[in-house]
Protein backbone atom coordinates (compact mmCIF):
# COMPACT_ATOMS: atom_id res chain seq x y z
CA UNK A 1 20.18 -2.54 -0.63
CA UNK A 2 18.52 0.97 -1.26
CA UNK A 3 15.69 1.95 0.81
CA UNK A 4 13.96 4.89 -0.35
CA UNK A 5 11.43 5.01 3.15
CA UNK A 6 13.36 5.59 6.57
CA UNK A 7 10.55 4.21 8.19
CA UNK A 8 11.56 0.98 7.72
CA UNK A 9 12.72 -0.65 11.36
CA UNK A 10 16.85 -0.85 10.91
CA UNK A 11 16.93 -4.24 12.11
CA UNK A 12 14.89 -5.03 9.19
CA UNK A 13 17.48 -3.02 6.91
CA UNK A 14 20.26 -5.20 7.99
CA UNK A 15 18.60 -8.33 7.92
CA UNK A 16 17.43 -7.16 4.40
CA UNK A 17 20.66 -6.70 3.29
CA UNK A 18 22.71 -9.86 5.04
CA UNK A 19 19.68 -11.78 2.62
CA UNK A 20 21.05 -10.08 -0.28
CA UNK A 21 24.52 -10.06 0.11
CA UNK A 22 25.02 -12.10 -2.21
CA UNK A 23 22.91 -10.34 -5.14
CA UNK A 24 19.89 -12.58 -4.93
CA UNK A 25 16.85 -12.92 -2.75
CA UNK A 26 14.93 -16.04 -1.37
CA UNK A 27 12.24 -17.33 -2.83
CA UNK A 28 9.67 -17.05 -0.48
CA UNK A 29 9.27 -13.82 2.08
CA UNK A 30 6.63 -13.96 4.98
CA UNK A 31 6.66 -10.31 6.79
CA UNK A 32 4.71 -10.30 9.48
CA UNK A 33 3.71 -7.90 12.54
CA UNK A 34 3.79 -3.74 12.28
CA UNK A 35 0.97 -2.28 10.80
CA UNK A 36 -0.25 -2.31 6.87
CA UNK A 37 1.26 0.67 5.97
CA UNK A 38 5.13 -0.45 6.90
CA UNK A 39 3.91 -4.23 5.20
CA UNK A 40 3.33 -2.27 2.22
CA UNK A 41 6.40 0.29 2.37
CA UNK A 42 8.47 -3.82 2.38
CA UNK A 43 6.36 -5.19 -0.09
CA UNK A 44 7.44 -2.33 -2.41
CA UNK A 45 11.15 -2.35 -1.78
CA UNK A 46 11.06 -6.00 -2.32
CA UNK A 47 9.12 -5.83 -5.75
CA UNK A 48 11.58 -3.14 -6.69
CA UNK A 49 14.72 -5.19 -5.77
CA UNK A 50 13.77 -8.21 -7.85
CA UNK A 51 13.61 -6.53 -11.02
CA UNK A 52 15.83 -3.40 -10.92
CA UNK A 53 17.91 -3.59 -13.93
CA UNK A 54 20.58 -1.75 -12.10
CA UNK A 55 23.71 -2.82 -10.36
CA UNK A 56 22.86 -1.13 -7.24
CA UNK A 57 19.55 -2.56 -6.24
CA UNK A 58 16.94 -1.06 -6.12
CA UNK A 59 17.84 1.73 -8.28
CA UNK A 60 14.02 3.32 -8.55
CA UNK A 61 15.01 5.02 -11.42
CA UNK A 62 15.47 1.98 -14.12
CA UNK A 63 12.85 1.40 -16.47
CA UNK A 64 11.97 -1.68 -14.30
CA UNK A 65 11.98 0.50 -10.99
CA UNK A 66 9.11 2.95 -12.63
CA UNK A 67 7.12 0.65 -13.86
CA UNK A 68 6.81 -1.10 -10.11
CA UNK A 69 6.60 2.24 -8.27
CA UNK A 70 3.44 2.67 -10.52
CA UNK A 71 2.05 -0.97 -10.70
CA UNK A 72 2.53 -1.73 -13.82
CA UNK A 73 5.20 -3.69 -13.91
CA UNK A 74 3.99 -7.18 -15.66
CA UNK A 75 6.14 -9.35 -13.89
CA UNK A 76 4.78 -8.34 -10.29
CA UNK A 77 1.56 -9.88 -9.68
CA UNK A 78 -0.14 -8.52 -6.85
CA UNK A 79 -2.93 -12.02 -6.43
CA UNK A 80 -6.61 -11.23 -5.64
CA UNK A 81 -8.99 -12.91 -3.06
CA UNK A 82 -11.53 -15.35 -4.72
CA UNK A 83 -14.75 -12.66 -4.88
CA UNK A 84 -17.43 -15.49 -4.28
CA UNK A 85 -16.37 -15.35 -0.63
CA UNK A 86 -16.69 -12.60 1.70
CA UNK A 87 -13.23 -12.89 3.13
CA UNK A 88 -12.05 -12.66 -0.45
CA UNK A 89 -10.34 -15.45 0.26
CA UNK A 90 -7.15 -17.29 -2.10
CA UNK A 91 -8.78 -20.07 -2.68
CA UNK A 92 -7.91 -23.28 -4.06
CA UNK A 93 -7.61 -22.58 -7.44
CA UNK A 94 -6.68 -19.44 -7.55
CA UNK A 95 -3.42 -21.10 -5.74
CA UNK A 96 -3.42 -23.52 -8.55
CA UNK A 97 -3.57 -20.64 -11.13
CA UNK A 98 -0.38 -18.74 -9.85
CA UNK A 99 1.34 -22.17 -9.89
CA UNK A 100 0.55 -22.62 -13.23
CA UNK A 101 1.88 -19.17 -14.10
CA UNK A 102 5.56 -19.54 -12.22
CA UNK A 103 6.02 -22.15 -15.36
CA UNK A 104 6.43 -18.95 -17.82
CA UNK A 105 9.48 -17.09 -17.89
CA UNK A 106 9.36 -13.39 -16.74
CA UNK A 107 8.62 -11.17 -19.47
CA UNK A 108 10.84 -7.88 -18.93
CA UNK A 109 12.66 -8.50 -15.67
CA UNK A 110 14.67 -11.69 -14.45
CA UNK A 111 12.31 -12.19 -11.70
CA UNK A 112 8.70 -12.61 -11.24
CA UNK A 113 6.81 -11.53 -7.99
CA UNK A 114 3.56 -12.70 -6.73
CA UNK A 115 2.03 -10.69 -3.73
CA UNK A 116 -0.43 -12.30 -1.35
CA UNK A 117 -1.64 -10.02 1.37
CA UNK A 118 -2.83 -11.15 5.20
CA UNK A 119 -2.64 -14.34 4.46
CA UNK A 120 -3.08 -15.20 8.33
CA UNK A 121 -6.73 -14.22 7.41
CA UNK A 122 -6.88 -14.78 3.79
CA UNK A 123 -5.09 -18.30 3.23
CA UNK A 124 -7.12 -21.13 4.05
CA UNK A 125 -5.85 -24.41 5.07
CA UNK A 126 -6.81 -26.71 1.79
CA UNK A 127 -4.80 -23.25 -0.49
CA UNK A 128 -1.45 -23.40 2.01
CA UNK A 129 -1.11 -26.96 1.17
CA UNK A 130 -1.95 -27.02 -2.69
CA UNK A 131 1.11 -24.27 -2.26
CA UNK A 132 3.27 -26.42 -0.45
CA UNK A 133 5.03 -28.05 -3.30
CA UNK A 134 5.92 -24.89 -5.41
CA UNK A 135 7.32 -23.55 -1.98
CA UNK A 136 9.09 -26.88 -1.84
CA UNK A 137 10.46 -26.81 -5.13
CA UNK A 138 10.53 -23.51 -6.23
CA UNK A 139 10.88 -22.66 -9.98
CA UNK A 140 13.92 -20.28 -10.77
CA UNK A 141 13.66 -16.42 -10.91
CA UNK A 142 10.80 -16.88 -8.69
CA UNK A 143 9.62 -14.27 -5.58
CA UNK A 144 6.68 -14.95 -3.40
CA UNK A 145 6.24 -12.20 -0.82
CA UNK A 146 3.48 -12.89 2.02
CA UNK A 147 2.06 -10.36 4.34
CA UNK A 148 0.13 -10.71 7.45
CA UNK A 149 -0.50 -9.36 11.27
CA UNK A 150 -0.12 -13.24 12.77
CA UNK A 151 2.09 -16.18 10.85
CA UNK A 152 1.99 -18.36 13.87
CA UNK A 153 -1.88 -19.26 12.49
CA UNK A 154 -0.08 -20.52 8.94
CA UNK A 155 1.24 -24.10 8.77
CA UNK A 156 4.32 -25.05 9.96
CA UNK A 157 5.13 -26.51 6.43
CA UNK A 158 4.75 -23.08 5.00
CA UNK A 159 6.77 -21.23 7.36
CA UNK A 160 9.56 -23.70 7.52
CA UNK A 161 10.37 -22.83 4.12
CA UNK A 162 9.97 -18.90 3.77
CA UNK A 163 11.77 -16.56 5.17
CA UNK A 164 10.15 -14.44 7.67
CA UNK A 165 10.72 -10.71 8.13
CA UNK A 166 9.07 -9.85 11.30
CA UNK A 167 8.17 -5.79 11.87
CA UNK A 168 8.02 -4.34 15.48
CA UNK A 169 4.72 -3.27 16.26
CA UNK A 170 3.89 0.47 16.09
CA UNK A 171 0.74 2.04 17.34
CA UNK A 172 -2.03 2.29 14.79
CA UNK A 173 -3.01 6.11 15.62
CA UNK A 174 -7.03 7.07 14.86
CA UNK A 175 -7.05 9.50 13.25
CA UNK A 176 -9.49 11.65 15.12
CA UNK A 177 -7.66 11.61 18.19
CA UNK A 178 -3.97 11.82 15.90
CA UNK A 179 -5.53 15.15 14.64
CA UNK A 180 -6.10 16.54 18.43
CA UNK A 181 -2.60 15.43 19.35
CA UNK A 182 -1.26 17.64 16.59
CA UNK A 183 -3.20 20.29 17.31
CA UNK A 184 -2.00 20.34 20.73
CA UNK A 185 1.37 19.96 19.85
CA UNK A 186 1.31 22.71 17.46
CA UNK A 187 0.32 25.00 19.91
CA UNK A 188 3.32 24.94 22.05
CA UNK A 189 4.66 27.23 19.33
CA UNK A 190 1.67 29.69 19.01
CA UNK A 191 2.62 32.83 20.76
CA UNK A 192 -0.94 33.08 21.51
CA UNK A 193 -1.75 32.21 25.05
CA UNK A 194 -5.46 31.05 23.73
CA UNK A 195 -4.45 28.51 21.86
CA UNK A 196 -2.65 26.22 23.88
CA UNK A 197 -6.17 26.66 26.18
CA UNK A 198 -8.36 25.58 23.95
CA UNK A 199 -6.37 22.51 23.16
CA UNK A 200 -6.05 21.59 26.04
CA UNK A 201 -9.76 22.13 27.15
CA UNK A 202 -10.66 19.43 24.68
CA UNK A 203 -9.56 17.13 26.87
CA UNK A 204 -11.60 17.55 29.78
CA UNK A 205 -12.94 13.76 29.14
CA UNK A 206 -11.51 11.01 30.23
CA UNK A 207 -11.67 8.82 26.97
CA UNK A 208 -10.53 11.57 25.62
CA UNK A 209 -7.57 12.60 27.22
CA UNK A 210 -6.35 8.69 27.58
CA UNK A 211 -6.35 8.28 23.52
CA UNK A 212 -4.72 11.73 22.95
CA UNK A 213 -1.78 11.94 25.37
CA UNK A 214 -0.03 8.66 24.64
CA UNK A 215 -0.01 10.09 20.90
CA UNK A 216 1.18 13.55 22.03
CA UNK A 217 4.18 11.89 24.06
CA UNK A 218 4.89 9.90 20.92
CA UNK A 219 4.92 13.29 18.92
CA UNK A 220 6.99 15.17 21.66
CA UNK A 221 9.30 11.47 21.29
CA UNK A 222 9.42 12.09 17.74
CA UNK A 223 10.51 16.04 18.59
CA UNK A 224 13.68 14.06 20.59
CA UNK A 225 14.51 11.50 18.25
CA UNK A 226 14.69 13.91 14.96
CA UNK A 227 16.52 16.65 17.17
CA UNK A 228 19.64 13.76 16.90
CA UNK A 229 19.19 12.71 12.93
CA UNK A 230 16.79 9.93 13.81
CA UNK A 231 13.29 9.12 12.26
CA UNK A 232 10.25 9.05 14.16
CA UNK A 233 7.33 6.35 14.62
CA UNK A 234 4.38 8.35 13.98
CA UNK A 235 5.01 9.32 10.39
CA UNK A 236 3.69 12.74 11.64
CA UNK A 237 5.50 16.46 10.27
CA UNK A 238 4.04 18.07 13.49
CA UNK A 239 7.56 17.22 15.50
CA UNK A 240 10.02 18.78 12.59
CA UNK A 241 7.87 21.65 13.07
CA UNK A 242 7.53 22.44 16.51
CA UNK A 243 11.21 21.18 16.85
CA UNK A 244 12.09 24.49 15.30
CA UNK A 245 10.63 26.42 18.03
CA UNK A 246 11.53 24.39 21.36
CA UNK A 247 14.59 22.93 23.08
CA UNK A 248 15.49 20.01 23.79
CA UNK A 249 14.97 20.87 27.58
CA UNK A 250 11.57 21.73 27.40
CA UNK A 251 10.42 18.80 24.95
CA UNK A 252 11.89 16.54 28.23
CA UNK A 253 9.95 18.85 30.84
CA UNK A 254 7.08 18.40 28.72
CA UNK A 255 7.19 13.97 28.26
CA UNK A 256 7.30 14.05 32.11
CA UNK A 257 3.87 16.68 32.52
CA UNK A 258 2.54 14.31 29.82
CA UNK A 259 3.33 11.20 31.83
CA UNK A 260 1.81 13.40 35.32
CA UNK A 261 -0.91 13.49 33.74
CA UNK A 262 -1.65 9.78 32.83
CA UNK A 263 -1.06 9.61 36.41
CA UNK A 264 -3.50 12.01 37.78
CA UNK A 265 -6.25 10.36 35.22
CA UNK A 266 -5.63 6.82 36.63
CA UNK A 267 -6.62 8.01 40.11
CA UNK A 268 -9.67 9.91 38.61
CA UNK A 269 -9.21 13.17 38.64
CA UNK A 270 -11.74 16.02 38.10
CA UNK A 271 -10.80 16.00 34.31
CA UNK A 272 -12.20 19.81 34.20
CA UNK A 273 -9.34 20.80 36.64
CA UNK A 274 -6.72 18.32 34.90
CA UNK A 275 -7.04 20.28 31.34
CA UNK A 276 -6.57 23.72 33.39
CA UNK A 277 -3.41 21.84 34.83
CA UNK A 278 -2.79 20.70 32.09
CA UNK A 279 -2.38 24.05 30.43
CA UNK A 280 -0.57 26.01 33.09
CA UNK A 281 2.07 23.30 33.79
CA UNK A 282 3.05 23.53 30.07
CA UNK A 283 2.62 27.24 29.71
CA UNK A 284 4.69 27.50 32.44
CA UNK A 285 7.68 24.94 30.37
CA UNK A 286 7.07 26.87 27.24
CA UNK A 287 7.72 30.25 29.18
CA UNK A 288 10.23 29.25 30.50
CA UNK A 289 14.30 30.74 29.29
């Protein structure tokens, strides 16, 4: 299986794969956990594998392959939320409505996809079991893909007959305090002394400083895991950068000052005089031959 995104967890990959060794997917795909964006990056490599014309699936290329990377495709429905509610719920008959439409044959592809997303929120009790029979008895050339945060709040009927795909969790970044890490980050390759100062001076709060570090020792993670052909977590070109300027060494010296820190904030220290610390402890690193 072709997966355009590295992002995508490898354990995922393989299990991705050992379900389509044998050319053909299940009918009914529950992935669960992560965050949105790495739902989404699986819901689209799943819509592309079930109707890639091409031998080597999914191709992205095929005429099938382009029409899905744009949503157009008319044999991948992506179902909306009933707009009477406020939940935007899948109600009852729009359930019975997709049902209805698994009776007609795909139109250009051999398979036909249907998208529900967070259905732990989305999917109310009296819609999972008006689905319970299709997932039962499944028409052929048939995909169902389901996304959510929590399937352990779906009925056991409905998860004993999908297959679930469960993502590791990654940390949903703000991105105010994503922008500060990077900015920090970016000035341990600025020659100029004054801007690693003022970066660092921004974090003379203690919210502050809590939200920002763990983010700048994922980016300075990031620095270690690309420096050896791997792909980072925070989807972030601030490490490929700043890899280009320090060694692996330093990037080290510079986790363990991070994690000082965390340490020196947790027994509530004057956060003026932590920043200035802060600062000269990686100056110091960065200096360093």
């Amino acid at each position: 299986m072709n997966f355009q995104n590295n992002n995508i967890d490898d354990k995922i990959k393989e299990q991705l794969n050992a379900l389509t060794s044998l050319n053909k997917l299940p009918h009914a795909i529950i992935i669960c956990g992560g965050n949105e964006k790495i739902r989404d990056e699986l819901i689209s490599v799943l819509c592309h594998y079930a109707v890639c014309s091409s031998n080597n699936k999914p191709c992205y290329t095929c005429k099938n392959c382009t029409k899905a990377t744009v949503k157009s495709h008319p044999d991948i429905q992506f179902i909306e939320g009933s707009k009477k509610t406020k939940a935007e719920i899948y109600s009852k008959d729009i359930v019975e409505e997709v049902i209805r439409d698994t009776a007609i044959i795909p139109n250009e592809a051999d398979t036909k996809v249907y998208v529900f997303r967070d259905v732990d929120e989305k999917f109310p009790v009296i819609s999972q079991n008006a689905f319970l029979k299709t997932l039962e008895e499944p028409p052929q050339s048939i995909l169902f893909v389901m996304t959510c945060k929590d399937a352990s709040v779906l009925l056991e009927t409905i998860l004993s007959r999908c297959t679930l795909i469960s993502v590791p969790k990654q940390d949903d970044f703000s991105a105010e305090y994503m922008a500060l890490a990077e900015d920090f980050a970016m000035s341990f390759s600025d020659i100029n002394e004054y801007s690693l100062l003022k970066e660092a001076g921004k974090l003379n709060k203690k919210e502050t400083a809590l939200s920002v570090l763990p983010i700048l020792k994922s980016l300075m993670r990031d620095c270690l895991v690309l420096s050896v052909g791997g792909t980072g977590i925070t989807n972030s070109e601030v490490p490929e950068k700043i890899l280009k300027k320090l060694t692996r060494e330093k990037i080290l010296k510079i986790l363990n000052i991070i994690d000082d820190a965390q340490q020196k904030i947790n027994s509530n220290v004057n956060m003026t005089l932590l920043s200035t610390w802060l600062c000269t402890e990686i100056r110091r690193t960065l200096w360093q031959k």
